[in-house]
Protein backbone atom coordinates (compact mmCIF):
# COMPACT_ATOMS: atom_id res chain seq x y z
CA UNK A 1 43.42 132.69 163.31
CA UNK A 2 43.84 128.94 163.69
CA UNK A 3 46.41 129.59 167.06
CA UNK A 4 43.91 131.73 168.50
CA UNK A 5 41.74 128.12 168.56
CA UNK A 6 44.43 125.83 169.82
CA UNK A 7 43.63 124.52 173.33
CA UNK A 8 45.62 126.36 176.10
CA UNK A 9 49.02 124.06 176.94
CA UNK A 10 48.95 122.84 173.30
CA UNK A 11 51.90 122.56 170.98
CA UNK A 12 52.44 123.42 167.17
CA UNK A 13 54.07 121.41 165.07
CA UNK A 14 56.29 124.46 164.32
CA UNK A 15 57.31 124.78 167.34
CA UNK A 16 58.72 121.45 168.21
CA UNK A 17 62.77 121.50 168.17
CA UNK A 18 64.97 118.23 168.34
CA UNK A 19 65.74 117.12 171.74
CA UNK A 20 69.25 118.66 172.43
CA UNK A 21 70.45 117.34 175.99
CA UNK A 22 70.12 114.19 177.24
CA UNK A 23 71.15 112.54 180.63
CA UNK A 24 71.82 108.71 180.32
CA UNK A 25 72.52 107.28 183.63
CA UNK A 26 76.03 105.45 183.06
CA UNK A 27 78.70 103.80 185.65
CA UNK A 28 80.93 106.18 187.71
CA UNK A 29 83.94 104.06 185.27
CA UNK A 30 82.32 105.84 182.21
CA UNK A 31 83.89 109.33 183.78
CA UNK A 32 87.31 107.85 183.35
CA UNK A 33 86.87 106.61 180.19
CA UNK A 34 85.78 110.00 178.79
CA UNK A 35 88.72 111.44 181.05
CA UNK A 36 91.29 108.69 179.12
CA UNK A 37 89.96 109.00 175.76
CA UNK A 38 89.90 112.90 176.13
CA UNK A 39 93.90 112.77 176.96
CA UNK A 40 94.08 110.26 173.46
CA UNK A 41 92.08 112.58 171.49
CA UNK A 42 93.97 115.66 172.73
CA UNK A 43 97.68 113.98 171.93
CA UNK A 44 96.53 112.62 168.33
CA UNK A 45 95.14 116.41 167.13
CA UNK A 46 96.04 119.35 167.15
CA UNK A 47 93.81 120.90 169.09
CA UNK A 48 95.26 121.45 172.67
CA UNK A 49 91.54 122.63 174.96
CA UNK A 50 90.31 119.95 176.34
CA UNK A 51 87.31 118.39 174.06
CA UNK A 52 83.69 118.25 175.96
CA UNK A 53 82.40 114.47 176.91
CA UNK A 54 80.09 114.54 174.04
CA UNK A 55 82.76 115.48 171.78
CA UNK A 56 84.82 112.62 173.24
CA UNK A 57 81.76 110.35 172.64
CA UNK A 58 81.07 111.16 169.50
CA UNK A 59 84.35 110.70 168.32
CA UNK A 60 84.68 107.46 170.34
CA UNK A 61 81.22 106.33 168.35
CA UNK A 62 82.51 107.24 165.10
CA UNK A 63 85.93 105.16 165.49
CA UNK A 64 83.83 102.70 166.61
CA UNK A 65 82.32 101.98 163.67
CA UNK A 66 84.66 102.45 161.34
CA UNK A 67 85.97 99.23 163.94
CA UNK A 68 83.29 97.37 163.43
CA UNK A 69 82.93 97.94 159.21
CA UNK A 70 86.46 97.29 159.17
CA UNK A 71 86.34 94.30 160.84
CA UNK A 72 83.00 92.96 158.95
CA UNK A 73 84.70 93.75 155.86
CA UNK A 74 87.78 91.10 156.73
CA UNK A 75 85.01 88.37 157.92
CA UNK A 76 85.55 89.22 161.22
CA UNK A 77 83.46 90.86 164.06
CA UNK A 78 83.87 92.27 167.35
CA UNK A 79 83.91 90.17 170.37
CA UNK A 80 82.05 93.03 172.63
CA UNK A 81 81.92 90.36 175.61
CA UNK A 82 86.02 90.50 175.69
CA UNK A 83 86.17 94.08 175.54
CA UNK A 84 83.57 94.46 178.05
CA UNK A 85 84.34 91.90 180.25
CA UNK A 86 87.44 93.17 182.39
CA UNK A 87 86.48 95.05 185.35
CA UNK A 88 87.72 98.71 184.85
CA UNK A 89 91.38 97.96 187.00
CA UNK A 90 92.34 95.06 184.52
CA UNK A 91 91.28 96.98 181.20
CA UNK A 92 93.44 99.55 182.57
CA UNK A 93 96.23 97.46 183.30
CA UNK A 94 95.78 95.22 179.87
CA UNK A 95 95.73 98.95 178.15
CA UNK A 96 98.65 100.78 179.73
CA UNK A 97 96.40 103.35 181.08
CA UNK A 98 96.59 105.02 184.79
CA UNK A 99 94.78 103.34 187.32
CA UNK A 100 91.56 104.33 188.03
CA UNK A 101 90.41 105.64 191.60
CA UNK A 102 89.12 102.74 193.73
CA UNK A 103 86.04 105.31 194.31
CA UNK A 104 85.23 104.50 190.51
CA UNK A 105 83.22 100.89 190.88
CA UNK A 106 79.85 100.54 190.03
CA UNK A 107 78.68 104.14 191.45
CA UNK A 108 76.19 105.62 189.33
CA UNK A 109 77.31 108.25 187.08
CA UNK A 110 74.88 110.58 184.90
CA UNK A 111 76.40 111.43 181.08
CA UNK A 112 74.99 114.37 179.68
CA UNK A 113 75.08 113.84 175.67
CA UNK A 114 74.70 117.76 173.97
CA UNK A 115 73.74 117.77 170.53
CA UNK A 116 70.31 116.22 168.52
CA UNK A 117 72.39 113.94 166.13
CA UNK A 118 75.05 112.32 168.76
CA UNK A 119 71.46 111.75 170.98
CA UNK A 120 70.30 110.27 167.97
CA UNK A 121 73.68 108.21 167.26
CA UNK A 122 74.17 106.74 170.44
CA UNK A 123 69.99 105.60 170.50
CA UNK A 124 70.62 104.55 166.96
CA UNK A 125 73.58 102.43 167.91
CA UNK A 126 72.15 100.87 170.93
CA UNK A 127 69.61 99.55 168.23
CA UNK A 128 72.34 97.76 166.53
CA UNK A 129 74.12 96.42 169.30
CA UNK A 130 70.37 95.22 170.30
CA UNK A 131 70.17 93.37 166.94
CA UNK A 132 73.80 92.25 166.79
CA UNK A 133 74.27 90.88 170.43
CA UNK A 134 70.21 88.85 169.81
CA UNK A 135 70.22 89.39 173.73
CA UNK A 136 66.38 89.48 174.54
CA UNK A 137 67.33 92.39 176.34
CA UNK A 138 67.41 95.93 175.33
CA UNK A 139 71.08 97.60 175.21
CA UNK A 140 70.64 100.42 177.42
CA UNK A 141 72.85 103.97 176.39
CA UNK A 142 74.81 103.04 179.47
CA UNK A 143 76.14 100.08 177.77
CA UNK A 144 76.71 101.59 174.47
CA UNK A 145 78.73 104.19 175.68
CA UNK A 146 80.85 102.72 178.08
CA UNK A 147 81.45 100.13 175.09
CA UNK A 148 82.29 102.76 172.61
CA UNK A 149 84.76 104.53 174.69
CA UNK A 150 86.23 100.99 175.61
CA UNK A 151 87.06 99.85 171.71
CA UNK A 152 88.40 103.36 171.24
CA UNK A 153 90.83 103.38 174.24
CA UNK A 154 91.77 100.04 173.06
CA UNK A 155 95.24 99.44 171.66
CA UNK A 156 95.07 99.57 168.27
CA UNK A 157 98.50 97.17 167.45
CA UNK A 158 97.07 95.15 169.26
CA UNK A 159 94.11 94.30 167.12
CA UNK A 160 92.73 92.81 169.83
CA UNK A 161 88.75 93.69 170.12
CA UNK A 162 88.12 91.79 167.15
CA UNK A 163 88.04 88.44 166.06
CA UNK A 164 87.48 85.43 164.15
CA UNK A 165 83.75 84.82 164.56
CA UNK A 166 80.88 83.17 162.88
CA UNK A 167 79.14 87.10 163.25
CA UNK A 168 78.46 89.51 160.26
CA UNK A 169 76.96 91.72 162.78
CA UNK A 170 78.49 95.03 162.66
């Protein structure tokens, strides 16, 4: 009896479901990240179809935190302005990875996250980097992602993403 009462346009609590895609507007580079870090995830499994973006993401995200922990556990943190700081020709140079189309700049680029919890993850996360980084600013999804997909395309010998800073932020 009670719907029969609810205002027309109105919504019931039971009928609210999780948010499930997501557009976060990105940098044309973040495309050839995923495109990179797809190739890495495809020659270290298994598994030879090619994984979705959000799939690369989320696997990207996940690595990079285990980075970060790891790296908080030794004392250490990550220096996100060195790993962000190359434009995308020189991180691909410094990483051995194909160079990216000239085309690539700073063109916009929208990323379509699929799935309530990586939505969730990557908000979540930009919440940390927020709190970690003490810029006033807020970390936008943009950043977080193209930072994620950066430490995980990193080379891993190399070690190089973190170091010896005053920063238990992780």
């Amino acid at each position: 009896m009670a719907a029969a009462t609810q205002p027309k346009g109105s919504v019931s609590a039971g009928s609210i479901k999780p948010v499930t895609r997501k557009a976060v507007r990105c940098q044309r580079e973040v495309a050839w990240l995923v495109t990179q870090a797809a190739g890495k995830l495809v020659a270290t499994t298994d598994d030879v179809n090619a994984p979705t973006p959000s799939f690369v993401l989320a696997a990207a995200l996940s690595y990079t935190r285990e980075q970060e922990q790891t790296a908080q556990d030794n004392g250490r943190a990550i220096d996100y302005e060195s790993v962000m700081g190359p434009d995308l020709a020189s991180f691909c140079a410094a990483e051995g990875l194909p160079t990216a189309p000239n085309a690539l700049s700073d063109a916009g680029y929208m990323f379509t996250l699929s799935g309530a919890d990586l939505i969730r993850d990557v908000y979540a996360y930009c919440g940390d980097l927020d709190e970690c980084m003490g810029d006033a600013a807020q970390v936008k999804p943009g950043y977080a992602i193209k930072l994620a997909l950066r430490l995980f395309l990193l080379d891993a010998a190399g070690g190089n993403a973190a170091t010896p800073k005053d920063n238990t932020c992780a």
